[in-house]
N, C-alpha and C. Protein backbone atom coordinates (compact mmCIF):
# COMPACT_ATOMS: atom_id res chain seq x y z
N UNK A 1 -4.51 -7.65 -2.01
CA UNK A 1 -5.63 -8.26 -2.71
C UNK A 1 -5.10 -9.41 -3.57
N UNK A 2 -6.07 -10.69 -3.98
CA UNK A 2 -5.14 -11.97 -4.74
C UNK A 2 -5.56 -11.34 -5.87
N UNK A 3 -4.43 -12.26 -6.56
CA UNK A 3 -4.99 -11.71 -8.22
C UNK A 3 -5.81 -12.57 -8.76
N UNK A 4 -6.85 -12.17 -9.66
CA UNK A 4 -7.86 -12.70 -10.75
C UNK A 4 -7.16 -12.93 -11.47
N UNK A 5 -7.26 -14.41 -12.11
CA UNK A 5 -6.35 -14.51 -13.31
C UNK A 5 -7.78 -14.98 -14.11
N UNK A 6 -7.60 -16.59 -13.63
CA UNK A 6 -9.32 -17.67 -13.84
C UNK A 6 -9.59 -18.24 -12.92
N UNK A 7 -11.07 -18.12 -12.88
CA UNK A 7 -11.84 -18.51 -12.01
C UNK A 7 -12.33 -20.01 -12.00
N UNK A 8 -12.40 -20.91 -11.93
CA UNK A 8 -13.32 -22.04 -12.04
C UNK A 8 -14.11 -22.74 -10.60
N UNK A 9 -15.35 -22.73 -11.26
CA UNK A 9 -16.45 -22.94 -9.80
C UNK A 9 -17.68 -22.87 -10.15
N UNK A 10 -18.53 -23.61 -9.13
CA UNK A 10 -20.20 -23.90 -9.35
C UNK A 10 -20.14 -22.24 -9.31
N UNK A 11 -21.51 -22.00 -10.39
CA UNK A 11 -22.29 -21.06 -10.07
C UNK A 11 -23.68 -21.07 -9.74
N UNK A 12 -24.20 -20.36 -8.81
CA UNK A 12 -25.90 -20.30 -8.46
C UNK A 12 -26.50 -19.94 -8.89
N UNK A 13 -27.36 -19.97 -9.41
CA UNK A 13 -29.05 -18.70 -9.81
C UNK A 13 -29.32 -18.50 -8.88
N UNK A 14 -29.38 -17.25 -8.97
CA UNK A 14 -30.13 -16.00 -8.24
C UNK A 14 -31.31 -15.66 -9.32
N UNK A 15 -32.63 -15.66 -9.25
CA UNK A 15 -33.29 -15.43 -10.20
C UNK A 15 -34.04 -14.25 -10.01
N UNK A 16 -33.43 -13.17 -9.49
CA UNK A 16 -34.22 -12.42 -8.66
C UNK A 16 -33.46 -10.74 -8.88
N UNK A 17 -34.42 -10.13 -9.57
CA UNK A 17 -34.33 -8.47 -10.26
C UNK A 17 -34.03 -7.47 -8.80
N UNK A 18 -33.02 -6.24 -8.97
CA UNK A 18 -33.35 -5.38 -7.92
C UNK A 18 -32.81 -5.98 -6.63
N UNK A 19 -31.89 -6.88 -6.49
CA UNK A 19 -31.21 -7.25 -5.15
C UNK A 19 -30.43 -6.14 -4.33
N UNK A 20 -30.54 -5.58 -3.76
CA UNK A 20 -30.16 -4.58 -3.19
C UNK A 20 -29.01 -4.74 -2.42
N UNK A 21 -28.48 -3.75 -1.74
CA UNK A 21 -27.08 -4.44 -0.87
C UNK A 21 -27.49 -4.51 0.31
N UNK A 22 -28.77 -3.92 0.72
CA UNK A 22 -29.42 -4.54 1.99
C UNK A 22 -29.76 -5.92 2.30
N UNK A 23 -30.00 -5.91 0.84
CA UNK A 23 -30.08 -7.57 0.62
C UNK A 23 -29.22 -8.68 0.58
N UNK A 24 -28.06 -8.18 0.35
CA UNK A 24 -26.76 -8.44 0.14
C UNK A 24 -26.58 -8.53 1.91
N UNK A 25 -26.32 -7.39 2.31
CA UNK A 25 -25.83 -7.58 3.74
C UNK A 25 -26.83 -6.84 4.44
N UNK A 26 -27.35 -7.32 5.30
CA UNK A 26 -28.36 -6.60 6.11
C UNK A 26 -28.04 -5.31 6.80
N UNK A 27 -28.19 -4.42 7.50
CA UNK A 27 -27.70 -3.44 8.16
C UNK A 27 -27.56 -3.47 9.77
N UNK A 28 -27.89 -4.93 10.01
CA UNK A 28 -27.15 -5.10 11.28
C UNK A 28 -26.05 -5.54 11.34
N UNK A 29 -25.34 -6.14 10.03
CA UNK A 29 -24.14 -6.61 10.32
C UNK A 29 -23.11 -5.25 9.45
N UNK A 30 -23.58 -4.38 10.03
CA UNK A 30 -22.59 -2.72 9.21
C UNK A 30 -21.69 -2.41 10.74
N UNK A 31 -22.09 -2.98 11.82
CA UNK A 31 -21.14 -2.24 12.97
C UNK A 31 -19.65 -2.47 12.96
N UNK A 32 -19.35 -3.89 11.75
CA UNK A 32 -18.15 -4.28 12.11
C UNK A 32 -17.25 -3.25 11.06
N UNK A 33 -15.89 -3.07 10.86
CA UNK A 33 -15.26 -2.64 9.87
C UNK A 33 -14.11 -3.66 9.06
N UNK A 34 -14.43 -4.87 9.90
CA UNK A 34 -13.34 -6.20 9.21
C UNK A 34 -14.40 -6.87 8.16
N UNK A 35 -13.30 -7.02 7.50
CA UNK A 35 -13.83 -7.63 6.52
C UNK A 35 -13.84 -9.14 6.26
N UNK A 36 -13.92 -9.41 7.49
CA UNK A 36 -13.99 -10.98 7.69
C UNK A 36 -15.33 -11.07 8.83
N UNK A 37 -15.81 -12.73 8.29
CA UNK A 37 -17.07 -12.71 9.46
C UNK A 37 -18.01 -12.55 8.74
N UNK A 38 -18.28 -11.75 7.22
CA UNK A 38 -19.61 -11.34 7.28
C UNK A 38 -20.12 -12.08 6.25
N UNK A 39 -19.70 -13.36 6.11
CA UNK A 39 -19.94 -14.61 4.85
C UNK A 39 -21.47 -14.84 5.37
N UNK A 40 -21.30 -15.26 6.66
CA UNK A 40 -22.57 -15.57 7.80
C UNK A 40 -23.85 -14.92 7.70
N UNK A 41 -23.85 -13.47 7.05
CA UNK A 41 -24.74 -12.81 7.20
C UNK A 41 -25.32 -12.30 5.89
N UNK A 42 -24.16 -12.96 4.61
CA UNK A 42 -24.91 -12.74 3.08
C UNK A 42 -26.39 -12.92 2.94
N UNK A 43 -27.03 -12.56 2.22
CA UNK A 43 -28.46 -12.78 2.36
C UNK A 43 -29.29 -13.38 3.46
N UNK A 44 -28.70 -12.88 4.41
CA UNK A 44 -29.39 -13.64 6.06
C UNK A 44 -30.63 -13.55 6.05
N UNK A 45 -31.30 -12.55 5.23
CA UNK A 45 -32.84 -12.67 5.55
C UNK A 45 -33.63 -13.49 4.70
N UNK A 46 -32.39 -13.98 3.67
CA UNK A 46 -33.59 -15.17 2.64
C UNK A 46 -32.70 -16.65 3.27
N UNK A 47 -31.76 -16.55 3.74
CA UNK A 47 -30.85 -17.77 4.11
C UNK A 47 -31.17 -18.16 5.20
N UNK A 48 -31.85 -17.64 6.02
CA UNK A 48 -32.11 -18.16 7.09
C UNK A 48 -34.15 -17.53 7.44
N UNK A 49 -34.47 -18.57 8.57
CA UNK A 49 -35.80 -18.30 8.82
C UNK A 49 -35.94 -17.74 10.34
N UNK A 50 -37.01 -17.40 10.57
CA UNK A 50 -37.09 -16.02 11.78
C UNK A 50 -36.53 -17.16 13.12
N UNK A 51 -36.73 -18.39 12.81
CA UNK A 51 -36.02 -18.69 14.40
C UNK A 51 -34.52 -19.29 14.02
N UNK A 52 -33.80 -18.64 12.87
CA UNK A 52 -32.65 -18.76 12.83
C UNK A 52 -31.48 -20.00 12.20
N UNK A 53 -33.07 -20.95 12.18
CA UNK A 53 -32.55 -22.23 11.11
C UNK A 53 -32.46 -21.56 9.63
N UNK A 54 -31.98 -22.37 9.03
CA UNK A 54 -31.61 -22.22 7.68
C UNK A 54 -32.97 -22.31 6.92
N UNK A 55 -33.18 -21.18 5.49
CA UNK A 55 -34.37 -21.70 4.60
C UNK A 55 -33.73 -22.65 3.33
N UNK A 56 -34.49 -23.95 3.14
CA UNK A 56 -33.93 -25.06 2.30
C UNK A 56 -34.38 -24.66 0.78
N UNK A 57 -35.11 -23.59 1.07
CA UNK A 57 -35.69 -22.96 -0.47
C UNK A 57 -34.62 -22.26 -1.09
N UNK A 58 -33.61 -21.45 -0.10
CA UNK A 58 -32.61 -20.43 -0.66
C UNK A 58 -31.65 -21.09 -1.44
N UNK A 59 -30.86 -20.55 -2.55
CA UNK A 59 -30.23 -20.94 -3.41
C UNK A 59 -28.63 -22.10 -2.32
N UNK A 60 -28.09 -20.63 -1.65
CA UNK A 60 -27.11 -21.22 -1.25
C UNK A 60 -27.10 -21.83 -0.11
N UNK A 61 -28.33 -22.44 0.14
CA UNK A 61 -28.67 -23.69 1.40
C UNK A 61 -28.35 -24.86 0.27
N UNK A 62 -28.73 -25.24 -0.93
CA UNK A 62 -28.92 -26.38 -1.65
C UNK A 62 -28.02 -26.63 -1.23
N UNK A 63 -27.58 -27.86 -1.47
CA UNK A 63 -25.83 -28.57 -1.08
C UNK A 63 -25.21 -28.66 -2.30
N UNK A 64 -25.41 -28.43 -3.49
CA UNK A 64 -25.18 -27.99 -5.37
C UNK A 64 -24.59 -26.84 -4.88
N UNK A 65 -25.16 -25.60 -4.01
CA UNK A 65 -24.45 -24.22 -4.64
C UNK A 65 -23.66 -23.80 -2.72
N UNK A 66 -23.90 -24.91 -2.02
CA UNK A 66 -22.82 -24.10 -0.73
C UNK A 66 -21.56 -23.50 -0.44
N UNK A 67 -20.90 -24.11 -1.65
CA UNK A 67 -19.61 -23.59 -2.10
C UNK A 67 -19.61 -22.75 -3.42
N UNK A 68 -20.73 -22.27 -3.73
CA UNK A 68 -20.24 -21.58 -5.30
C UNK A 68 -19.46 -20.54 -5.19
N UNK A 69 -18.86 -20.49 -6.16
CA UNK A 69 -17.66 -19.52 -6.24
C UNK A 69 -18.62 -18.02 -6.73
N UNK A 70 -19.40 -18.31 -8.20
CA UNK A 70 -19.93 -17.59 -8.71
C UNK A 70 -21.45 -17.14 -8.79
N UNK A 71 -22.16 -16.02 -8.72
CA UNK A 71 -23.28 -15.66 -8.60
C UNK A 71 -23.91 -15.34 -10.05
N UNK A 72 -24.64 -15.83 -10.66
CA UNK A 72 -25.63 -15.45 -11.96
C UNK A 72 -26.79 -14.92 -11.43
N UNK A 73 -26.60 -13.45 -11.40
CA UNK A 73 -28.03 -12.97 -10.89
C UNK A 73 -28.67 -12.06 -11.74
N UNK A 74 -29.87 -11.85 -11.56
CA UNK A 74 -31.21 -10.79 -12.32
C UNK A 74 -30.34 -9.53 -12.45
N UNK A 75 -31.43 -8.51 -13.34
CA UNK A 75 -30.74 -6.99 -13.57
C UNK A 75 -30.69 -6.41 -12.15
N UNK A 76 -29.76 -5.41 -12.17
CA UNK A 76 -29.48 -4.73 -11.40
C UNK A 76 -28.91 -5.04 -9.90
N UNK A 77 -28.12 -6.11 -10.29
CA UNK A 77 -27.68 -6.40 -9.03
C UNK A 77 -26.55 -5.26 -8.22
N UNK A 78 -26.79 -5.34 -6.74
CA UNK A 78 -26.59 -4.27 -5.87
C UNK A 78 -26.72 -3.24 -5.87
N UNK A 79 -27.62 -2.76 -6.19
CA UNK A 79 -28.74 -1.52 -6.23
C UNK A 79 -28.86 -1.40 -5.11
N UNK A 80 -29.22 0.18 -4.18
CA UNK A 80 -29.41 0.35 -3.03
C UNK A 80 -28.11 1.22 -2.77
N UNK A 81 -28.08 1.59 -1.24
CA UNK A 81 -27.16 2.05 -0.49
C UNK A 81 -25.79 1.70 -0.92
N UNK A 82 -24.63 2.29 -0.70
CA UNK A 82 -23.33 2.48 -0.82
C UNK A 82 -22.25 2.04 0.09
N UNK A 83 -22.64 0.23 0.90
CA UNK A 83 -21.90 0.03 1.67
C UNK A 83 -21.19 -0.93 0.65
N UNK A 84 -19.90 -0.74 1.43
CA UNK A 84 -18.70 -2.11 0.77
C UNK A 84 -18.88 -2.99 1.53
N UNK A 85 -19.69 -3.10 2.87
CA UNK A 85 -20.07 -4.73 3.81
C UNK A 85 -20.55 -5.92 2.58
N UNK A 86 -21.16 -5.04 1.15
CA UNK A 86 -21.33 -5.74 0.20
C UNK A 86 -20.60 -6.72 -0.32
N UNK A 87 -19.44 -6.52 -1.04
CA UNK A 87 -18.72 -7.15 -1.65
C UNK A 87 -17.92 -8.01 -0.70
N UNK A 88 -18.26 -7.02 0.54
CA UNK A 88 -16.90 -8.32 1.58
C UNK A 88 -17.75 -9.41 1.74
N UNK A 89 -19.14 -9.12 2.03
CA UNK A 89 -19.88 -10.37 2.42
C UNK A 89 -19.87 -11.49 1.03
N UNK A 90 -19.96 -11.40 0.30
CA UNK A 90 -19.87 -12.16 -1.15
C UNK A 90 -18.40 -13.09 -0.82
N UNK A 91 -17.73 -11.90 -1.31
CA UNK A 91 -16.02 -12.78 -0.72
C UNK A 91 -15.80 -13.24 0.62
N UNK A 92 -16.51 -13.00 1.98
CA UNK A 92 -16.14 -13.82 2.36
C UNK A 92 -16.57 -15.08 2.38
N UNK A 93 -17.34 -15.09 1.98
CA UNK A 93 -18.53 -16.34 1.51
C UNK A 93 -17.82 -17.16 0.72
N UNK A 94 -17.32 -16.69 -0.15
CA UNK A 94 -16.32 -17.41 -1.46
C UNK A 94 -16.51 -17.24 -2.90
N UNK A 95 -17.53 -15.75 -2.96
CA UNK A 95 -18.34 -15.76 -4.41
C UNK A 95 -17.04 -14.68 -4.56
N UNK A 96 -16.74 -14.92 -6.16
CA UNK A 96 -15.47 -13.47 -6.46
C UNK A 96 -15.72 -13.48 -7.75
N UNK A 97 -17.16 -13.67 -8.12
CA UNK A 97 -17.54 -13.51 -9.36
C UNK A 97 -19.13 -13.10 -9.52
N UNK A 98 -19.91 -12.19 -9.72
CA UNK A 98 -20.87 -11.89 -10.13
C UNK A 98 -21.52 -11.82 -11.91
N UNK A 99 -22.59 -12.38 -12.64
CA UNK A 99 -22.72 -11.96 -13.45
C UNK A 99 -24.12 -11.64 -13.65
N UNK A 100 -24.77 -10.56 -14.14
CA UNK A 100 -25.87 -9.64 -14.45
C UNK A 100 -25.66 -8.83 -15.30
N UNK A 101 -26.58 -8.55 -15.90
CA UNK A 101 -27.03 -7.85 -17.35
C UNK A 101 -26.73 -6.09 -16.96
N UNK A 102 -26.88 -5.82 -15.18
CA UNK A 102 -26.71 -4.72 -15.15
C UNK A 102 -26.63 -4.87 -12.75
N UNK A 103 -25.91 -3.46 -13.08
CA UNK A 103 -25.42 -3.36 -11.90
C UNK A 103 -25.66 -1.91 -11.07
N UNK A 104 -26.08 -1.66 -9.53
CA UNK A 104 -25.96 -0.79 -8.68
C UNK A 104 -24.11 -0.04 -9.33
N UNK A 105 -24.34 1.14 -9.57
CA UNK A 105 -22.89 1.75 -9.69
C UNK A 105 -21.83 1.28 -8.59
N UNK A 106 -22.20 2.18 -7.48
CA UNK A 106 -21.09 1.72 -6.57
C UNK A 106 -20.73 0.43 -6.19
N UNK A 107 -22.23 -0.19 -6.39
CA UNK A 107 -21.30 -1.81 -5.85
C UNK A 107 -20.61 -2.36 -6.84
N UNK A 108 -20.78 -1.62 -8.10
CA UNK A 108 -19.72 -2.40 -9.22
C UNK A 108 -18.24 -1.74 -9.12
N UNK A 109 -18.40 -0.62 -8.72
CA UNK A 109 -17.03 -0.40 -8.09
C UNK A 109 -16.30 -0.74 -7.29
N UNK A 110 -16.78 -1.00 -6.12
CA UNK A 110 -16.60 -1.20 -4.36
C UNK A 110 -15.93 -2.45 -5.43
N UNK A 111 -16.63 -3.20 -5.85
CA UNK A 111 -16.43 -4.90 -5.83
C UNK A 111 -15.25 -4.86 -6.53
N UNK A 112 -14.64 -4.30 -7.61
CA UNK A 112 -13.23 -4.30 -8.22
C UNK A 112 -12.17 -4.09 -7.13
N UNK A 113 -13.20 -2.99 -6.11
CA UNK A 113 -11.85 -2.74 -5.40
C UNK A 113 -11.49 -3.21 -3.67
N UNK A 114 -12.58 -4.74 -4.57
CA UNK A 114 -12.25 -5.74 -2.81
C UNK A 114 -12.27 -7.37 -3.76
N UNK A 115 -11.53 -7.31 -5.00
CA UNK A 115 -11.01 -8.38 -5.46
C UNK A 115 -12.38 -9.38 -6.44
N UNK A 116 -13.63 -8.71 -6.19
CA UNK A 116 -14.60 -9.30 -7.31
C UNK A 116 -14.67 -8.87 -8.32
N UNK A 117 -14.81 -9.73 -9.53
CA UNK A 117 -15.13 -9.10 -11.14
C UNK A 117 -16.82 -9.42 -11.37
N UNK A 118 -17.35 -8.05 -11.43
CA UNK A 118 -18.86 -8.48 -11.50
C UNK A 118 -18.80 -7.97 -13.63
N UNK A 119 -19.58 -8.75 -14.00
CA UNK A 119 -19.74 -9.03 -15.34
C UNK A 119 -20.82 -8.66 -16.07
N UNK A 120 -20.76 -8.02 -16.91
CA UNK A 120 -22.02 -7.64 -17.27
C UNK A 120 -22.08 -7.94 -18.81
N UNK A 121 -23.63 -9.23 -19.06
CA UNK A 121 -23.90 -9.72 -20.08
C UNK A 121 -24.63 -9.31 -20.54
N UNK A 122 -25.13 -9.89 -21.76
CA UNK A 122 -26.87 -9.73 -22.36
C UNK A 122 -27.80 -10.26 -21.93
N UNK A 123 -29.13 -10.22 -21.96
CA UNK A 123 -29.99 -10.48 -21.36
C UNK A 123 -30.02 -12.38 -21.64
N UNK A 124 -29.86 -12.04 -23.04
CA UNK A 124 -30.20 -13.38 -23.88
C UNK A 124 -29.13 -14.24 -23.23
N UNK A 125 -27.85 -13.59 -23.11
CA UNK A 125 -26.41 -14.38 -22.27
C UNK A 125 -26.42 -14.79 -20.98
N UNK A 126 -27.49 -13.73 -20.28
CA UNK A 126 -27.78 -14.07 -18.69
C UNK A 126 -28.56 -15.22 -18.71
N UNK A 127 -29.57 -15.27 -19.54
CA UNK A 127 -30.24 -16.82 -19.68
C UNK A 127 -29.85 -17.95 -19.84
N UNK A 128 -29.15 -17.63 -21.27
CA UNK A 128 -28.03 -19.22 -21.04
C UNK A 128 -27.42 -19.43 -19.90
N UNK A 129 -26.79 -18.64 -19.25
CA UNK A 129 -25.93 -18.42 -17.92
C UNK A 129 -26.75 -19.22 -16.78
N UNK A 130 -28.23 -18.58 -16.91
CA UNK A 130 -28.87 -19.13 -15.56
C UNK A 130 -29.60 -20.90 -15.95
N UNK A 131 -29.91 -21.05 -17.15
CA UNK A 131 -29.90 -22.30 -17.68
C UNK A 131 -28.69 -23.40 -17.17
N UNK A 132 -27.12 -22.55 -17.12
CA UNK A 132 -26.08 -23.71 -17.04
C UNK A 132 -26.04 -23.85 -15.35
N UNK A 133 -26.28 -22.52 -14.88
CA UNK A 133 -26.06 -22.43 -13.38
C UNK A 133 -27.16 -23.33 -12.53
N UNK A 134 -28.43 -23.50 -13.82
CA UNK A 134 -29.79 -24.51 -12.91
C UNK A 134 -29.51 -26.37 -12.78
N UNK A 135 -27.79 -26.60 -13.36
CA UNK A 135 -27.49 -27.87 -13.53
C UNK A 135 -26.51 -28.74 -12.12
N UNK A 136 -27.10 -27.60 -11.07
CA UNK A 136 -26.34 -27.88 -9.84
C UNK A 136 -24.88 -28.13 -9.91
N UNK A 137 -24.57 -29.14 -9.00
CA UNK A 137 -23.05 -29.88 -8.91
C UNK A 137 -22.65 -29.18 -10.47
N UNK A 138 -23.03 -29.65 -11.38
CA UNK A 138 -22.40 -29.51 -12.42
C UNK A 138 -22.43 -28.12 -13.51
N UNK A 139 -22.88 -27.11 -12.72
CA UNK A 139 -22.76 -25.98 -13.31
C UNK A 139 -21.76 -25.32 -13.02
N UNK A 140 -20.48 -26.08 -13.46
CA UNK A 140 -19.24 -25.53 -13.40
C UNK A 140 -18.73 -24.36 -14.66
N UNK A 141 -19.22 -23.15 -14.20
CA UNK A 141 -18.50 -21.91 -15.32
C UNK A 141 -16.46 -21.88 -14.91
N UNK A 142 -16.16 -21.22 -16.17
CA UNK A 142 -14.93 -21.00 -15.91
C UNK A 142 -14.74 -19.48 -16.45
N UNK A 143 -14.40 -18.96 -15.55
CA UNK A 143 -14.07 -17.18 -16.14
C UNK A 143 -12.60 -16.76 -16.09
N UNK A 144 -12.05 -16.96 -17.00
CA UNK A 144 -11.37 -16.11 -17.93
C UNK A 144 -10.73 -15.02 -17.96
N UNK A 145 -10.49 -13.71 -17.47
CA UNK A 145 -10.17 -12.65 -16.97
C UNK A 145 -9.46 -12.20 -18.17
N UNK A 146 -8.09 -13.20 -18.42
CA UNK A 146 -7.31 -11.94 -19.29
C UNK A 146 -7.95 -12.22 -20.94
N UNK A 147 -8.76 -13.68 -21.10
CA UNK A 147 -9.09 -13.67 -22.37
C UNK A 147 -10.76 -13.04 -22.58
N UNK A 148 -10.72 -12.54 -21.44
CA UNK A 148 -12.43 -12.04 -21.27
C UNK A 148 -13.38 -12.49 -21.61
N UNK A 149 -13.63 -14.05 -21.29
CA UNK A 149 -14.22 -14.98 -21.47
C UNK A 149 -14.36 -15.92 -20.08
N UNK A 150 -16.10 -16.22 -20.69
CA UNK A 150 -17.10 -17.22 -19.62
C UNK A 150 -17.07 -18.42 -20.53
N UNK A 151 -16.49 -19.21 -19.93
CA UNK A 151 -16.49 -20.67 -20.40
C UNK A 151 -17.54 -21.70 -19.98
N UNK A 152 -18.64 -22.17 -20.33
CA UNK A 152 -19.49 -22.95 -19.96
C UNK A 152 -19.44 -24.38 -20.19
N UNK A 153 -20.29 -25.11 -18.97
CA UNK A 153 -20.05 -26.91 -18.85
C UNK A 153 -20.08 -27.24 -20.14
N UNK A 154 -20.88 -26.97 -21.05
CA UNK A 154 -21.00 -27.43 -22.53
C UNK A 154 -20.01 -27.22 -23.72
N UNK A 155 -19.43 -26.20 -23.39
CA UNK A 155 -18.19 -25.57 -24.05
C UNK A 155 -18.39 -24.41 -24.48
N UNK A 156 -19.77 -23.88 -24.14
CA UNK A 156 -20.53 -22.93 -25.26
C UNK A 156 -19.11 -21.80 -24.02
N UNK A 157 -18.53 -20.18 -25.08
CA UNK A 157 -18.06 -19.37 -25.20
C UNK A 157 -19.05 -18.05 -24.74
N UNK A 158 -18.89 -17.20 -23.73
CA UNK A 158 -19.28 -16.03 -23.66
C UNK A 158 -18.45 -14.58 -23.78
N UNK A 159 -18.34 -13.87 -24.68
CA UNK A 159 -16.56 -12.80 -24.43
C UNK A 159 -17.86 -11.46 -23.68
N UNK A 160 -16.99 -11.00 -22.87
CA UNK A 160 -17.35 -9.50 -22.21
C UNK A 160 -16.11 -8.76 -22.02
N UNK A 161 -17.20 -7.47 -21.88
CA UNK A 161 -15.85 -6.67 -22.12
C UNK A 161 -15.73 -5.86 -20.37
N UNK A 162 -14.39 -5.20 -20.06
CA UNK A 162 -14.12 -4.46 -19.07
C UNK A 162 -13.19 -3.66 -19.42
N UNK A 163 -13.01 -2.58 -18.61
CA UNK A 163 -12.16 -1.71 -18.54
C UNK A 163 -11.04 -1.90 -18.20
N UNK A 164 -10.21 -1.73 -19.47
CA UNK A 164 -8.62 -1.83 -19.15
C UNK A 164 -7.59 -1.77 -17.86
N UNK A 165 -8.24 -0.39 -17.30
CA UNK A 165 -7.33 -0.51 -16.11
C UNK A 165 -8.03 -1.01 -15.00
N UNK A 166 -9.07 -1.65 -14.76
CA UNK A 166 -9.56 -2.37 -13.84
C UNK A 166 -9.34 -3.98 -14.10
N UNK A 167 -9.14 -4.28 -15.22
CA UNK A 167 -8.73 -5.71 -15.81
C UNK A 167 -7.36 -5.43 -14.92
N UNK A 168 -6.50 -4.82 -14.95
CA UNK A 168 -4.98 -4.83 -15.13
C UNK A 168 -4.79 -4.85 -13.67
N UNK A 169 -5.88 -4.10 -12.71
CA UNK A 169 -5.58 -4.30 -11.15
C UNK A 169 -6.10 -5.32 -10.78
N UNK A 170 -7.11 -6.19 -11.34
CA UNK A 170 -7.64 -7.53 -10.94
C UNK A 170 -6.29 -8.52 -11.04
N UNK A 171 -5.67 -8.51 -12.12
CA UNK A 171 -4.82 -9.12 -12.54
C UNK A 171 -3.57 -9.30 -11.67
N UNK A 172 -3.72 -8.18 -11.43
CA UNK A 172 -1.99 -7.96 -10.66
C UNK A 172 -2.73 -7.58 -8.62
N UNK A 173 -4.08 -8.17 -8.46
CA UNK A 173 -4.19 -8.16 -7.33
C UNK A 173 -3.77 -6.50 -6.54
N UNK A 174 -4.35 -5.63 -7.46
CA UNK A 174 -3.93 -4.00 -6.90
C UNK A 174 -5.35 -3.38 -6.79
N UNK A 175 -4.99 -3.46 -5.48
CA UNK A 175 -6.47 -2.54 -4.77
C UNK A 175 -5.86 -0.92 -4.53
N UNK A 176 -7.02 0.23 -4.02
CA UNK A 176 -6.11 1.30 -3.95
C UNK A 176 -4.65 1.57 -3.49
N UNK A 177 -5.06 0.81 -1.55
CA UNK A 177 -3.57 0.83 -1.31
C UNK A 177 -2.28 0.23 -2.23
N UNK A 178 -2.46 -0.88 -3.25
CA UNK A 178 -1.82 -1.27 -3.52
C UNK A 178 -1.02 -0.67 -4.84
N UNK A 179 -1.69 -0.30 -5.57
CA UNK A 179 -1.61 0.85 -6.42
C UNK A 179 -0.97 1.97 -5.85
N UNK A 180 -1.33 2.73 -4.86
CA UNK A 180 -0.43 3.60 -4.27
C UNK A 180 1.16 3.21 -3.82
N UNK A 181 1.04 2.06 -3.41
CA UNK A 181 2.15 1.46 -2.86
C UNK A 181 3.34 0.96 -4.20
N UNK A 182 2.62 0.80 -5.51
CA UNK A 182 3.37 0.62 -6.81
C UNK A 182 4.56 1.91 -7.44
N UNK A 183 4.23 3.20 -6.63
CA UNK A 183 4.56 4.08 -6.81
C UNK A 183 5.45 4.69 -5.67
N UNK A 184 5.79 3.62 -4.92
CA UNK A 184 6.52 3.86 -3.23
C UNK A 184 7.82 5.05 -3.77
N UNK A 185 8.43 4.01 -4.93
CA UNK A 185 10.19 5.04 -5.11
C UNK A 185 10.12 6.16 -5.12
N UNK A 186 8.86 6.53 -6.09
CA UNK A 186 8.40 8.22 -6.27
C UNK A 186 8.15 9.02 -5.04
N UNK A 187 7.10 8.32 -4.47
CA UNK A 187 6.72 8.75 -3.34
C UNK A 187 7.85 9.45 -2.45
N UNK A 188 9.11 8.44 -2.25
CA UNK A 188 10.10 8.70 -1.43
C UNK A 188 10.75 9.68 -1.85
N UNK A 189 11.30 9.15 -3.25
CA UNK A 189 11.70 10.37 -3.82
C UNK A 189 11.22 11.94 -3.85
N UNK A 190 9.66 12.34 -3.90
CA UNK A 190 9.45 13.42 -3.26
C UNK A 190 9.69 13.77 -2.12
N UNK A 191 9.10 12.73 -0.94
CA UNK A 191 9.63 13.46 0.19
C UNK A 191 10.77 14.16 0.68
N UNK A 192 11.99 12.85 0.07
CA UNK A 192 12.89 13.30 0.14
C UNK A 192 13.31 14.95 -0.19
N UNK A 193 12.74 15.29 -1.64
CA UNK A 193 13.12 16.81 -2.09
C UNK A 193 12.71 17.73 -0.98
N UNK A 194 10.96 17.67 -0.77
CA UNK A 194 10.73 18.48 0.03
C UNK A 194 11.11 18.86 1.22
N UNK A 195 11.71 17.38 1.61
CA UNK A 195 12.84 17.80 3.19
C UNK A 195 13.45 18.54 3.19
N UNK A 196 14.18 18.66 1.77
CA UNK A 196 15.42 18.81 1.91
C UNK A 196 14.90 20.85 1.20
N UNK A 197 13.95 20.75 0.43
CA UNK A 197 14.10 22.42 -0.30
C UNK A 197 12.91 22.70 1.12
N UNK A 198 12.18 22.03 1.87
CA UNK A 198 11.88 22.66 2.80
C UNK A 198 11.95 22.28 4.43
N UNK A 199 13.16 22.22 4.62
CA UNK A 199 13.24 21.54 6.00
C UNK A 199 12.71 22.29 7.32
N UNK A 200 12.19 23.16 7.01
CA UNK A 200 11.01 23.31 8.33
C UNK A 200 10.20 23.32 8.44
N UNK A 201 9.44 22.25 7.62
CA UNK A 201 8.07 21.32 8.00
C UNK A 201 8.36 19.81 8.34
C-alpha cells in the first residue's frame, strides 16, 4: 500500500446524503476480485446515461473535477452493503481522500485498509468544504495527514482528528498484509521453535 503523508488535489462536491456503496460501485461490477479496472464503473449509474454516453450533469464528467483526487460528500457516505469493490473503485479512479460529516462503518474501515483517509468533519466544516470544492479548477484542498489538517485555497485551516494507529498505517503505507509482514522475524522465530519442540507436524 503507498503511504499517506499529504495529499494535494481538486476536490468535487458530491452534494448528495446516503450514497451508498451500491452507489459507489454498482453490483455488476462485484464479479471481479482485482482491484484494478473498477475506476470505470464508480458511480456508473449517475456517470453515465442508459445508452452509455456520459451524463454532463455528474460531478466527475465536469472537466474541473475529472481528475479530483478528493471527494467532499453529504452525511453518511458509504452506507449500504459491505463490499471493498468500494474503496477500490474510488482509488482506482484517483480519489484517496473522502470528506463527510459521517460515514457507512465498514466502508470507513475497508477504506483505511485499501490506502484512503475518509475524514470526518462538522457539518458547519463540510460546508465550507463544499463552498471551496464549488470553485472548480481551483478548489485545490491540501490534506495533511501527520499534522491532521485540511488546508484550503484561501488558507482557511481545518484540524480532524483520527485514530492513532490507523494514522500510523496510512503513514507507513501498512495494510493488513503489511502489518503482518512487519512482524516476519517473530513469525520465523516461532516457527522455528515449534519445529524444533515439535517436529512431527
Amino acid at each position: 500500500m503507498e503511504k499517506f503523508t499529504t495529499l494535494e488535489g481538486v476536490a468535487a462536491p458530491l452534494r448528495q446524503i446516503n450514497v451508498d456503496t451500491d452507489m459507489i460501485i454498482p453490483k455488476q461490477y462485484l464479479k471481479t476480485i482485482k482491484r484494478t479496472g473498477l475506476g470505470k464503473g464508480l458511480f456508473s449509474e449517475k456517470r453515465y446515461k442508459d445508452d452509455g454516453s456520459e451524463n454532463p450533469d455528474f460531478v466527475l464528467n465536469k472537466p474541473a473535477y475529472r481528475k479530483a483526487k478528493i471527494l467532499v460528500a453529504g452525511d453518511n457516505f458509504g452506507c449500504g452493503s459491505s463490499r471493498e469493490h468500494a474503496p477500490w473503485a474510488l482509488a482506482d479512479f484517483g480519489i484517496s481522500c473522502v470528506i463527510s460529516t459521517s460515514f457507512g462503518d465498514i466502508f470507513y474501515n475497508n477504506s483505511f485498509k485499501n490506502g484512503i483517509l475518509p475524514i470526518r468533519v462538522s457539518p458547519a466544516e463540510l460546508e465550507k468544504l463544499f463552498e471551496d470544492a464549488d470553485r472548480g479548477a481551483n478548489a485545490t484542498l491540501t490534506i495533511d495527514l501527520e499534522k491532521q489538517e485540511i488546508r484550503g485555497p484561501d488558507g482557511g485551516t481545518i484540524k480532524f482528528e483520527i485514530d492513532p494507529f490507523r494514522k500510523h498505517c496510512l503513514l507507513n503505507g501498512l495494510d493488513d498484509i503489511g502489518l503482518t509482514m512487519a512482524k516476519q522475524d517473530h513469525i520465523g522465530g516461532y516457527e522455528a521453535k515449534a519445529k524444533t519442540e515439535r517436529p512431527w507436524l
